[in-house]
Protein backbone atom coordinates (compact mmCIF):
# COMPACT_ATOMS: atom_id res chain seq x y z
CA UNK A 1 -7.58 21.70 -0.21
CA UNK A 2 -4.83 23.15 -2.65
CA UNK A 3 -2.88 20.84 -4.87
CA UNK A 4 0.31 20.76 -2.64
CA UNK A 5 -1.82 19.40 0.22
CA UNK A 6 -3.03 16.46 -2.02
CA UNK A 7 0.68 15.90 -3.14
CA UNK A 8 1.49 15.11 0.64
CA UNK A 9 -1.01 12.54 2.01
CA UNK A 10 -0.41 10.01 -1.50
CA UNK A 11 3.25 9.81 -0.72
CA UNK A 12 3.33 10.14 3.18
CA UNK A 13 0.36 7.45 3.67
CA UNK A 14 2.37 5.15 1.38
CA UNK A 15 5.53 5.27 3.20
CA UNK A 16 6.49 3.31 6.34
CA UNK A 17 9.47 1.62 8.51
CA UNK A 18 9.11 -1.93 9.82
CA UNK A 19 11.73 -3.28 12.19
CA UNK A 20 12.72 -6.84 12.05
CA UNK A 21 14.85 -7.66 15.73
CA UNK A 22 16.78 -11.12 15.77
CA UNK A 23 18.31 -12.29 18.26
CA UNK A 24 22.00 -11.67 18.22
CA UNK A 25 22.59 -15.15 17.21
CA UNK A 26 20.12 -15.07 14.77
CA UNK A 27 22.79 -13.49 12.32
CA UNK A 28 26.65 -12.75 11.33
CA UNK A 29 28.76 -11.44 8.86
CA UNK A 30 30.76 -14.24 6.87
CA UNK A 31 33.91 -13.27 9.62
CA UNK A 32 31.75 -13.83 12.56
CA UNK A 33 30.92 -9.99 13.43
CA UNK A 34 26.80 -9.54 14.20
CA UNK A 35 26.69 -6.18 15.33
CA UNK A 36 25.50 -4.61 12.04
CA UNK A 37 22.16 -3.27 10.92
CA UNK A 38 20.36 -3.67 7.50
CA UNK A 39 18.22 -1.18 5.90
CA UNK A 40 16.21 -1.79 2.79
CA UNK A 41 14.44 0.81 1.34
CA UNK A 42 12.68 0.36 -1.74
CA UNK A 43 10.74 3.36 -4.50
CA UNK A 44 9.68 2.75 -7.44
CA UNK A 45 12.00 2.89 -10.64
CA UNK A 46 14.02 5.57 -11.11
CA UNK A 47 13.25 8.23 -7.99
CA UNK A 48 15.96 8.46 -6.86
CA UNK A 49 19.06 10.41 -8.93
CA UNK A 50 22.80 9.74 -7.16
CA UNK A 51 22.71 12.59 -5.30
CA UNK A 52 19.97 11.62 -3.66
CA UNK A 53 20.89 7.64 -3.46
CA UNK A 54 23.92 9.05 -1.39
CA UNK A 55 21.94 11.36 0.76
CA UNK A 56 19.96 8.52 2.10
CA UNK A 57 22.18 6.31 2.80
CA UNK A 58 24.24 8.00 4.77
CA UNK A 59 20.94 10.32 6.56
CA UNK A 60 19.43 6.88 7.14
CA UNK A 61 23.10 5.58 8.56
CA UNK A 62 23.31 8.57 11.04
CA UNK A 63 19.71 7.91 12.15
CA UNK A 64 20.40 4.07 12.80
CA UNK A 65 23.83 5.14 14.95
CA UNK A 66 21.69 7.51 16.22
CA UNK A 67 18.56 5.69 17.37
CA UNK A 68 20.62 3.03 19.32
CA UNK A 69 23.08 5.55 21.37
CA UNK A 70 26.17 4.63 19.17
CA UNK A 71 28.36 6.84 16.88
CA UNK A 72 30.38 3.98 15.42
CA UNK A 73 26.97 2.03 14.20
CA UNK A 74 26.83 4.37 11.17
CA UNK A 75 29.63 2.51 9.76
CA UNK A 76 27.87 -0.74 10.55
CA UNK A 77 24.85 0.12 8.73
CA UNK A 78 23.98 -1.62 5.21
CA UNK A 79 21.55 0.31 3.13
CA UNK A 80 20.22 -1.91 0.19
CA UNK A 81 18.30 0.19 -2.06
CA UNK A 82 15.87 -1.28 -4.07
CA UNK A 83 14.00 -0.29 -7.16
CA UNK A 84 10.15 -2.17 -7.33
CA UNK A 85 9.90 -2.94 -11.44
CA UNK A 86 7.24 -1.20 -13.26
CA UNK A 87 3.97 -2.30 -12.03
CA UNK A 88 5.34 -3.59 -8.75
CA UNK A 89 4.87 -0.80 -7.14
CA UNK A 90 0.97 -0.67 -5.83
CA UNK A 91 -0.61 1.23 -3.28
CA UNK A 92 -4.25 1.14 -2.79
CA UNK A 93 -5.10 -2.28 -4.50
CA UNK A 94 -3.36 -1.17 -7.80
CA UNK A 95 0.20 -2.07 -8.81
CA UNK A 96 1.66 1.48 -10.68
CA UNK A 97 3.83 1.87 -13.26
CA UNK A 98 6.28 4.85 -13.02
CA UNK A 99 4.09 6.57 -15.54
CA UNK A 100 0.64 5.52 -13.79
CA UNK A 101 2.16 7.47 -10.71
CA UNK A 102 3.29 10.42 -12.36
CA UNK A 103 -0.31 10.18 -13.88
CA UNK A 104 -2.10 9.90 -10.70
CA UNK A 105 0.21 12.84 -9.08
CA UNK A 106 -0.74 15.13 -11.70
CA UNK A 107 -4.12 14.36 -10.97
CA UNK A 108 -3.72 14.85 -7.73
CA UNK A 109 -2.23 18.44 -8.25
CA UNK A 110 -4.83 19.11 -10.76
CA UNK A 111 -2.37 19.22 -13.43
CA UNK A 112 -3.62 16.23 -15.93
């Protein structure tokens, strides 16, 4: 196995959707509306620059719309991204710190 194909598996078996369904009642908007979607995504401190804050948010907007057959839920989407503090991040019984996985990915890529 070459370093890029240890790189993959640490991230990609550490990253998942879950989808919460209410009923439509179950839920509204302070005027009333409840046909709106919420997305949290959380990483750990600090991966994500603004370019790439904006990129998601509106890739994981189009994907919502999408997913459910309807253009105009893009612009019913809320995106909350969250940062987990250092150390409240863990994967595999152990709760990183930003360095601890930079540490641990060099490892992984044989570059400690």
């Amino acid at each position: 196995m070459d370093s890029a194909d240890a790189l993959v598996p640490f991230f990609t078996d550490n990253t998942a959707a879950f989808v919460h369904e209410l009923d439509g009642d179950a839920f509204a908007t302070a005027g009333g509306s409840n046909d709106h979607v919420r997305v949290t995504v959380t990483t750990n401190a600090g991966a994500l620059n603004r370019e790439q804050q904006l990129g998601l948010v509106k890739e994981i907007s189009e994907l919502v719309a999408k997913a459910a057959g309807d253009a105009s839920l893009a612009e019913r989407t809320w995106v909350a991204l969250t940062e987990a503090v250092p150390g409240g991040w863990g994967i595999g019984g152990h709760a990183y710190t930003n360095e601890e996985i930079v540490q641990h990915v060099r490892e992984l890529l044989g570059k400690s």
